[in-house]
PDB file of N, CA and C in Angstrom:
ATOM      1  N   UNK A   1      -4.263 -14.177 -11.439  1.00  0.00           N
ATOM      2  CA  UNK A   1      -3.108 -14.952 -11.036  1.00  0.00           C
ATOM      3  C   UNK A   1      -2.265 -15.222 -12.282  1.00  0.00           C
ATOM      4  N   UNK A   2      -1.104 -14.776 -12.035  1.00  0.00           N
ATOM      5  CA  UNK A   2       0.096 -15.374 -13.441  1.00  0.00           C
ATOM      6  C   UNK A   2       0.735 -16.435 -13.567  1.00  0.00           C
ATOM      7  N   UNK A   3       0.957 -17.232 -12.329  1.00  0.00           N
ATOM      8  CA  UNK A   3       1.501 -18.407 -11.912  1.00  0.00           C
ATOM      9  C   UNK A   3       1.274 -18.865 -10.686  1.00  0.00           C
ATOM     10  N   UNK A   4       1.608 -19.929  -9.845  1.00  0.00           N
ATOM     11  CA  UNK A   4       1.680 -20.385  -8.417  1.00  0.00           C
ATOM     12  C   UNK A   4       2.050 -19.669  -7.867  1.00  0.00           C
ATOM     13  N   UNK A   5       3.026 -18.681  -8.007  1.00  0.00           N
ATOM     14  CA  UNK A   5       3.571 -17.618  -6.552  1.00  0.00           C
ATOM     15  C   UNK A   5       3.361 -16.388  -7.166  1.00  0.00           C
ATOM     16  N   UNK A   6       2.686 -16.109  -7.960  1.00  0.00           N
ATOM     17  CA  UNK A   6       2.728 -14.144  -8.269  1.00  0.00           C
ATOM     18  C   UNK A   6       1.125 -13.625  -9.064  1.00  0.00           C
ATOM     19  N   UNK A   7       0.455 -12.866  -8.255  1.00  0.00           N
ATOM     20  CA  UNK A   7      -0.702 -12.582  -8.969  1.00  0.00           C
ATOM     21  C   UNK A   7      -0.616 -10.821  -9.439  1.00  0.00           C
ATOM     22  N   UNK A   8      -1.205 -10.637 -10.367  1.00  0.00           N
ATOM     23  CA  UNK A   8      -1.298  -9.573 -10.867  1.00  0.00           C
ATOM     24  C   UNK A   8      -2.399  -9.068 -10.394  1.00  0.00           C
ATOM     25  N   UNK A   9      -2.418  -7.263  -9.985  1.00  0.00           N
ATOM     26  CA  UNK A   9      -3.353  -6.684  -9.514  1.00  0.00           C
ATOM     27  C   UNK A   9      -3.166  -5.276 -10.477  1.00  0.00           C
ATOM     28  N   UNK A  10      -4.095  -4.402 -11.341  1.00  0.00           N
ATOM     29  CA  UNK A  10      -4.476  -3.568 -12.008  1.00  0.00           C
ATOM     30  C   UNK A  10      -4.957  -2.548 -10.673  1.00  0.00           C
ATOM     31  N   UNK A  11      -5.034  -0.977 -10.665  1.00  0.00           N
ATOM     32  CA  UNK A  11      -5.082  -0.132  -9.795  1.00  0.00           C
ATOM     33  C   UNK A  11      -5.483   1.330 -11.081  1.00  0.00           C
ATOM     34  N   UNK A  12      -6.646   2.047 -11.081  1.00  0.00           N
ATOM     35  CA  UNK A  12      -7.039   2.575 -11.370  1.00  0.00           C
ATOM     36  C   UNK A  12      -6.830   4.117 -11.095  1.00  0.00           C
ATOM     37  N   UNK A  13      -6.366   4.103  -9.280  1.00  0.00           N
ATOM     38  CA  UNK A  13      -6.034   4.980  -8.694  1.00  0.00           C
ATOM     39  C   UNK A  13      -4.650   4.840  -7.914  1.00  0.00           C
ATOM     40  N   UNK A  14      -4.118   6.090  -8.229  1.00  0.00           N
ATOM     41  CA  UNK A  14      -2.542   5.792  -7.427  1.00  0.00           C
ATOM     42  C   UNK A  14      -2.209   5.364  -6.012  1.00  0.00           C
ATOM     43  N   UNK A  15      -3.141   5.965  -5.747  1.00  0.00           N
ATOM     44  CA  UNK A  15      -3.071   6.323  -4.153  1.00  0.00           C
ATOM     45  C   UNK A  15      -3.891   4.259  -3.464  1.00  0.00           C
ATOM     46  N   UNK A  16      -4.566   3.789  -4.208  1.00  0.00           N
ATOM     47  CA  UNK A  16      -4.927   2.223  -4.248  1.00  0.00           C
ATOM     48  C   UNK A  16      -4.070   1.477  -4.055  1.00  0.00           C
ATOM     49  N   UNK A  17      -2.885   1.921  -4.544  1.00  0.00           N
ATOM     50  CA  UNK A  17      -1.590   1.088  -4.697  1.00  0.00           C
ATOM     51  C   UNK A  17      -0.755   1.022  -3.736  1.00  0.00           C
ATOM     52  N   UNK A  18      -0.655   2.378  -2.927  1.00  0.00           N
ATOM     53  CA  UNK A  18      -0.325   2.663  -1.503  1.00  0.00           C
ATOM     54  C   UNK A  18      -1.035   1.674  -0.209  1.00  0.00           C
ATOM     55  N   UNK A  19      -1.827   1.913  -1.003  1.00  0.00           N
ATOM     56  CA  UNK A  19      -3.018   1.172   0.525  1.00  0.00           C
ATOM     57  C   UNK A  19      -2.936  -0.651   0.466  1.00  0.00           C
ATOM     58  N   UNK A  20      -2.610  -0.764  -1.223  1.00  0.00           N
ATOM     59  CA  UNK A  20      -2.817  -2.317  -0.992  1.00  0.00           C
ATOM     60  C   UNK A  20      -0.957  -2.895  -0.870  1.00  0.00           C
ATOM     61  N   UNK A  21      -0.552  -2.177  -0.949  1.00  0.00           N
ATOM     62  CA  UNK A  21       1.218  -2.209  -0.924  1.00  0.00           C
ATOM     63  C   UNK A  21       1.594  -2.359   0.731  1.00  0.00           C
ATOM     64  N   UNK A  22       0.334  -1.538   1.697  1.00  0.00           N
ATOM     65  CA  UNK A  22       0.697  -1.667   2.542  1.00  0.00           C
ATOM     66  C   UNK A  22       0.040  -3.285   3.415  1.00  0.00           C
ATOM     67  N   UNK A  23      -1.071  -3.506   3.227  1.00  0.00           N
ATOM     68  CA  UNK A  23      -1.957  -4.641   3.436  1.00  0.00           C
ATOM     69  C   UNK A  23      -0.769  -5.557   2.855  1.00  0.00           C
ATOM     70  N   UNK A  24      -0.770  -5.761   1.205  1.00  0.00           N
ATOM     71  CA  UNK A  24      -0.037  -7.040   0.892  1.00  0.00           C
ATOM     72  C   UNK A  24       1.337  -7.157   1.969  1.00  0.00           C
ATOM     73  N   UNK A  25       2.049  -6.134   2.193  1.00  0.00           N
ATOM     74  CA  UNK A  25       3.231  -6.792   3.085  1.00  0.00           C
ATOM     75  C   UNK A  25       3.303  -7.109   4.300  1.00  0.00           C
ATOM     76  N   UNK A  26       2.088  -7.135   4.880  1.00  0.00           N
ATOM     77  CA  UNK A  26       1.785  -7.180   5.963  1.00  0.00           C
ATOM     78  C   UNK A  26       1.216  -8.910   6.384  1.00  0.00           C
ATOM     79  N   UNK A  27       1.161  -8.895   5.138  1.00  0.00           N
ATOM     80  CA  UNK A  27       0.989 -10.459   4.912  1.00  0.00           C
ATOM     81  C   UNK A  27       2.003 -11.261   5.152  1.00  0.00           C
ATOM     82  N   UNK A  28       2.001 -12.357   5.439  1.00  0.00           N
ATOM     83  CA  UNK A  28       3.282 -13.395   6.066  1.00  0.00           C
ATOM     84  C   UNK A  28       3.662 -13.984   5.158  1.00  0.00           C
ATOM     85  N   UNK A  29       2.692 -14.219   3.952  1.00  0.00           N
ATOM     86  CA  UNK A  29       2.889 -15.396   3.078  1.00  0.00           C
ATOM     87  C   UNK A  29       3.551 -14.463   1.866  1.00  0.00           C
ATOM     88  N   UNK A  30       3.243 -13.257   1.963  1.00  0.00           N
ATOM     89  CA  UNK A  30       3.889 -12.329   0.756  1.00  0.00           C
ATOM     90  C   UNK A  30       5.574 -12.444   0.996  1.00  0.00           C
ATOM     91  N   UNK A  31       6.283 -12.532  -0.122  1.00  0.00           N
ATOM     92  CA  UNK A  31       7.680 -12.274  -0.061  1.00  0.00           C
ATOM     93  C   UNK A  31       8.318 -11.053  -0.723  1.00  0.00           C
ATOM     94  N   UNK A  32       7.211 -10.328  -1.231  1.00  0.00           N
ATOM     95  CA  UNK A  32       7.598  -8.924  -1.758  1.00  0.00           C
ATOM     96  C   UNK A  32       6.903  -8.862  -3.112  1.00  0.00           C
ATOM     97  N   UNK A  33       6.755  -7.322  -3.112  1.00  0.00           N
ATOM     98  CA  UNK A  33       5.561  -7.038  -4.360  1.00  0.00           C
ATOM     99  C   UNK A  33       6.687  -6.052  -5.310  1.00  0.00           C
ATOM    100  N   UNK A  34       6.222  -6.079  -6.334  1.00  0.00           N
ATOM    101  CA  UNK A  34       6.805  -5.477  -7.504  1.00  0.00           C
ATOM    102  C   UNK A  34       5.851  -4.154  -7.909  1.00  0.00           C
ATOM    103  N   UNK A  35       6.443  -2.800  -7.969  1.00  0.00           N
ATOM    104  CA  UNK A  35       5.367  -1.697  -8.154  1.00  0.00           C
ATOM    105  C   UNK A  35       6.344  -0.571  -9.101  1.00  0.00           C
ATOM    106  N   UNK A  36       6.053  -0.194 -10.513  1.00  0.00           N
ATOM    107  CA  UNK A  36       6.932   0.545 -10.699  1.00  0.00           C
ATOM    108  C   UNK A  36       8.652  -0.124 -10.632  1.00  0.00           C
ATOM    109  N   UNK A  37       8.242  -1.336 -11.526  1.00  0.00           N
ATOM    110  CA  UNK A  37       9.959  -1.892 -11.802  1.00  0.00           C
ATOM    111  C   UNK A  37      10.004  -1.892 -10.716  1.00  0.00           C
ATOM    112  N   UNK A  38      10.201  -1.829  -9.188  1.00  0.00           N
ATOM    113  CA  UNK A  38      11.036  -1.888  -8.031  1.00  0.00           C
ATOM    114  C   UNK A  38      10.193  -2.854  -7.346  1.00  0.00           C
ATOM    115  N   UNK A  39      11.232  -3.394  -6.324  1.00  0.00           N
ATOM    116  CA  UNK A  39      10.349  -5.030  -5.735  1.00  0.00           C
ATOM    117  C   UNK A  39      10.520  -4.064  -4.296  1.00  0.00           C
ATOM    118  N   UNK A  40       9.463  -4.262  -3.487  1.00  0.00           N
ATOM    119  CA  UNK A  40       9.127  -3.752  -2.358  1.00  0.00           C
ATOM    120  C   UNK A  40       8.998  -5.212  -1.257  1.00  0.00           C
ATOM    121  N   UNK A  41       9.767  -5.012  -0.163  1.00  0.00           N
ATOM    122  CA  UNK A  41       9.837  -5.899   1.418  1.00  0.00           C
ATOM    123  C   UNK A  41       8.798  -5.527   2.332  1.00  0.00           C
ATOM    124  N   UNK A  42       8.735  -6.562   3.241  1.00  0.00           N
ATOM    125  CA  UNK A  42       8.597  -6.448   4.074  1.00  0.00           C
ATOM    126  C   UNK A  42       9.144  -5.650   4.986  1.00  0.00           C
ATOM    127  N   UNK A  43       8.823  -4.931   6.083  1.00  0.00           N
ATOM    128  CA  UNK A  43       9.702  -4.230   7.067  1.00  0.00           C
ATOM    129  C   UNK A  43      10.620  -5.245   7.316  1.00  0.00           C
ATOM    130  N   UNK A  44      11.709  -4.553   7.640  1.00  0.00           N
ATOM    131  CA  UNK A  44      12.792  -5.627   7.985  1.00  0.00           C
ATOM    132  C   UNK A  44      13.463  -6.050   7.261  1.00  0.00           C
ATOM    133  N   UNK A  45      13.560  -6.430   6.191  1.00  0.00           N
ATOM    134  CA  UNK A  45      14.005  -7.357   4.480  1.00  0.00           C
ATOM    135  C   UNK A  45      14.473  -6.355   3.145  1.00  0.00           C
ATOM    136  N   UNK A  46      15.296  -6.868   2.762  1.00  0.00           N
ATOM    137  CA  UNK A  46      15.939  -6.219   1.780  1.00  0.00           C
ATOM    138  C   UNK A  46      15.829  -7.164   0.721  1.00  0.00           C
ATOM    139  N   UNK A  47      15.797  -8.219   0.924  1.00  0.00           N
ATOM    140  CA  UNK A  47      15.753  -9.052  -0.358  1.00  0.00           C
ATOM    141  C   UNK A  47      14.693 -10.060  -0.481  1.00  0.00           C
ATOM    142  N   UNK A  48      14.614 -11.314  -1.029  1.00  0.00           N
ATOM    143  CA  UNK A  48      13.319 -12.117  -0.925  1.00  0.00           C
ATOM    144  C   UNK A  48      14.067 -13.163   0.114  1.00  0.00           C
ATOM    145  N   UNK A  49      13.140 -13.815   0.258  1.00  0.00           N
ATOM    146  CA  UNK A  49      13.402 -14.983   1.102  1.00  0.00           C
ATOM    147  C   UNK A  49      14.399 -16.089   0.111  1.00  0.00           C
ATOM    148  N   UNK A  50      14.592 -17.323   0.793  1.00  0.00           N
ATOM    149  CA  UNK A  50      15.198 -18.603   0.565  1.00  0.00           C
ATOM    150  C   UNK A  50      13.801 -19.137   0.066  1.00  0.00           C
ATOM    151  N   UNK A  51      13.822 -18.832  -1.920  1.00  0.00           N
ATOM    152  CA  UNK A  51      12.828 -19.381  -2.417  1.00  0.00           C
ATOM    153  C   UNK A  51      12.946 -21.031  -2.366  1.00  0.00           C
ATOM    154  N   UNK A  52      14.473 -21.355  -2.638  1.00  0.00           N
ATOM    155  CA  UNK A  52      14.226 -22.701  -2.801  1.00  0.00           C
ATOM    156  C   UNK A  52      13.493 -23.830  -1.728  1.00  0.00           C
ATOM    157  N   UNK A  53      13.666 -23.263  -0.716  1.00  0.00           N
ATOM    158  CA  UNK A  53      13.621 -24.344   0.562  1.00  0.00           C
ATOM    159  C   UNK A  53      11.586 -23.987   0.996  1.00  0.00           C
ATOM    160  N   UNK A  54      11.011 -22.739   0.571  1.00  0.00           N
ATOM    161  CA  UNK A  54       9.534 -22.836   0.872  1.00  0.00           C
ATOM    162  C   UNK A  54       8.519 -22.524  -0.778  1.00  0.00           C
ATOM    163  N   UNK A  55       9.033 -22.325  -1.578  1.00  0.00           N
ATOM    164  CA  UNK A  55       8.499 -22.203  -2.786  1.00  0.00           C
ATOM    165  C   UNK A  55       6.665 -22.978  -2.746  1.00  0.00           C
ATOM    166  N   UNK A  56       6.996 -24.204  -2.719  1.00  0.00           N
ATOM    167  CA  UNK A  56       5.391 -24.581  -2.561  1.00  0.00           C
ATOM    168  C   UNK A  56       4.360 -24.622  -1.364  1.00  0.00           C
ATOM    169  N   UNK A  57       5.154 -23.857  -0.114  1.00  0.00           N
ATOM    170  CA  UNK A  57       4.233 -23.644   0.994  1.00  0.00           C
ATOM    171  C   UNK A  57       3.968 -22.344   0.421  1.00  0.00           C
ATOM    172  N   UNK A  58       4.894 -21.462  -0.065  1.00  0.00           N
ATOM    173  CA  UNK A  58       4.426 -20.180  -0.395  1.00  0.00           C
ATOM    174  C   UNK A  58       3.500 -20.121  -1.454  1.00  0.00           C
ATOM    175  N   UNK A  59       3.664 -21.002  -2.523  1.00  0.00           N
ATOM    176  CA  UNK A  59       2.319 -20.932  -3.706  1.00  0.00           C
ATOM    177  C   UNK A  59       0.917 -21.113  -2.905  1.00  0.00           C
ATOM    178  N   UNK A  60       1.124 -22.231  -1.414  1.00  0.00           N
ATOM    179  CA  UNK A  60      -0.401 -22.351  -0.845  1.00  0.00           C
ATOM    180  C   UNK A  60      -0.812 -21.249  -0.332  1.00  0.00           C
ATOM    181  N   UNK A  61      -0.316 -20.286   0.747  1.00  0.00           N
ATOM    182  CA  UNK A  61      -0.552 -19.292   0.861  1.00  0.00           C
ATOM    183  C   UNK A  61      -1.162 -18.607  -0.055  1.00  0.00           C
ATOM    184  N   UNK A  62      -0.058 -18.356  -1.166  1.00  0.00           N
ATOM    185  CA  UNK A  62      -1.228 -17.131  -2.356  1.00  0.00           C
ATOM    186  C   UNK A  62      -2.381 -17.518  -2.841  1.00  0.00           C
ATOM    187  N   UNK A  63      -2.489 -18.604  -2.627  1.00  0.00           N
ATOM    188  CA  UNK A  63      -4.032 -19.149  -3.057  1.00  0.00           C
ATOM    189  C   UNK A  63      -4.677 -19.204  -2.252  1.00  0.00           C
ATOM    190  N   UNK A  64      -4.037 -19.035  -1.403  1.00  0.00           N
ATOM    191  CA  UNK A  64      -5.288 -18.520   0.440  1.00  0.00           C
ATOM    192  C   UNK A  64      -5.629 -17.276   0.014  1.00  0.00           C
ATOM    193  N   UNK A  65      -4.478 -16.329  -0.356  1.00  0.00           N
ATOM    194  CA  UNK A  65      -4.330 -14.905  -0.229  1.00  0.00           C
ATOM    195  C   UNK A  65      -5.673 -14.469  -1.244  1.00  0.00           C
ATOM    196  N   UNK A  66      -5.581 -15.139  -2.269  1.00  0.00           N
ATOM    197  CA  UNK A  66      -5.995 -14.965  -3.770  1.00  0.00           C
ATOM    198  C   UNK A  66      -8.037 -14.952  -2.846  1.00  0.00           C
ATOM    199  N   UNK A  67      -8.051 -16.380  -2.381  1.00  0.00           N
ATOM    200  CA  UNK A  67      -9.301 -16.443  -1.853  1.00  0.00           C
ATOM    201  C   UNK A  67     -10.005 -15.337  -0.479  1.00  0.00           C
ATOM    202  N   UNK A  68      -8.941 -14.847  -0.075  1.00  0.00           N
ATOM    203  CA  UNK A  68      -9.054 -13.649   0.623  1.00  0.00           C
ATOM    204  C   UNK A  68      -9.233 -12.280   0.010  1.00  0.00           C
ATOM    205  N   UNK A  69      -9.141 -12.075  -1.233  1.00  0.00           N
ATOM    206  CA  UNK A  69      -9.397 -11.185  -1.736  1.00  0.00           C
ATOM    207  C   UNK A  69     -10.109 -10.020  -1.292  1.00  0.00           C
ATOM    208  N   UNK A  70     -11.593 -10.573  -0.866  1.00  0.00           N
ATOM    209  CA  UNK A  70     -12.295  -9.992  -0.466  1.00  0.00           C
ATOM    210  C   UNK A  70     -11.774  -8.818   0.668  1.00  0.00           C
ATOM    211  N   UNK A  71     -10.993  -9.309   1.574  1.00  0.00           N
ATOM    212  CA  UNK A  71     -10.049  -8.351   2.583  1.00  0.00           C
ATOM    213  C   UNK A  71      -9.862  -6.683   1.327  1.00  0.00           C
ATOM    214  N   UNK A  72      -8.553  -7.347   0.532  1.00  0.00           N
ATOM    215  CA  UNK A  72      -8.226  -5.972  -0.264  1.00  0.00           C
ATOM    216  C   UNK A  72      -9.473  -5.207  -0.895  1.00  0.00           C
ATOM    217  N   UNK A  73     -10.549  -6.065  -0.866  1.00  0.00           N
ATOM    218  CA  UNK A  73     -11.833  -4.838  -1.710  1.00  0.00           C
ATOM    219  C   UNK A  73     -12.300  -4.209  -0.796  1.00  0.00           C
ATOM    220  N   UNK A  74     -12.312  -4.446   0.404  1.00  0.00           N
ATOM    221  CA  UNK A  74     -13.599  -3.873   1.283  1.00  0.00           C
ATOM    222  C   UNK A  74     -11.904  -2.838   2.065  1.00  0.00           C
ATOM    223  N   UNK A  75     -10.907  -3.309   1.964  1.00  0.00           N
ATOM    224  CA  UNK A  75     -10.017  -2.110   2.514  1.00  0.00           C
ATOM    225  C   UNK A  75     -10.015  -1.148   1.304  1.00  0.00           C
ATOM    226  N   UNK A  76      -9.924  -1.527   0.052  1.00  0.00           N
ATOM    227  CA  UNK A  76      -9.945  -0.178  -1.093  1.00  0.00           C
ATOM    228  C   UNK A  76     -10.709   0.409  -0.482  1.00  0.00           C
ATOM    229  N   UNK A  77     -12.296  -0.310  -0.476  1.00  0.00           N
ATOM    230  CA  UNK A  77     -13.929   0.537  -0.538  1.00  0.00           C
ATOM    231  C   UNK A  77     -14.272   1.363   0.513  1.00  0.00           C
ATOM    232  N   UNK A  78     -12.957   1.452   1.933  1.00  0.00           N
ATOM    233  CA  UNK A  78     -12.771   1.916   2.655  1.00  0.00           C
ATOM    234  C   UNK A  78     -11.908   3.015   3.273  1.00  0.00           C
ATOM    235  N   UNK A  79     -11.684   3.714   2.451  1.00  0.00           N
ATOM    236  CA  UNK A  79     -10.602   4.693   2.203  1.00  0.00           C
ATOM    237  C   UNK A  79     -10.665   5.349   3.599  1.00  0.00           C
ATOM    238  N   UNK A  80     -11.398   5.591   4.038  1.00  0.00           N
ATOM    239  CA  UNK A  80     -11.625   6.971   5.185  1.00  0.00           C
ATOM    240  C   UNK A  80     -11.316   6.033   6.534  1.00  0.00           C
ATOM    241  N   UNK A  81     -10.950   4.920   6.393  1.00  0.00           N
ATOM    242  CA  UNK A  81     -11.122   3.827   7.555  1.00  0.00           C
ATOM    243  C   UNK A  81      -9.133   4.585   8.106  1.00  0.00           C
ATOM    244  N   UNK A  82      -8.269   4.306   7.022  1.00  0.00           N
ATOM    245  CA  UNK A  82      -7.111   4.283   7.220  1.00  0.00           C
ATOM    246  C   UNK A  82      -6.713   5.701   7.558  1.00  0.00           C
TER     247      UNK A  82
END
């Protein structure tokens, strides 16, 4: 985690980044991921949300998200699932 709203994730394999790019936006509480300099949406969204008005409901979320973790390992460890 780097702060209240943005955690850093390391990817070993390219194709990891695909799979968790697709999981993270699928998330409600995500407002868009950064991959390769470029910030990636949600379907639907071009830009981020109205940080000012949910900023600290959204930090609770990522610390849900963060404690969910477990979700993104067992979808990596699952390649053949997708």
């Amino acid at each position: 985690m780097i702060d209240e709203e943005k955690i850093l994730f390391q990817f070993e394999d390219g194709a990891d980044v695909i799979r968790a790019r697709g999981y993270l936006l699928s998330q409600p509480e995500v407002d868009y991921i950064e991959y390769d300099s470029q910030k990636h949406y949600p379907p639907g969204r071009e830009e981020p949300k109205d940080e000012e008005n949910d900023s600290e409901e959204k930090a609770n979320k990522l610390k849900d998200l963060i404690q969910d973790e477990e979700a993104l390992k067992n979808l990596l460890n699952n390649k053949d699932e997708l």
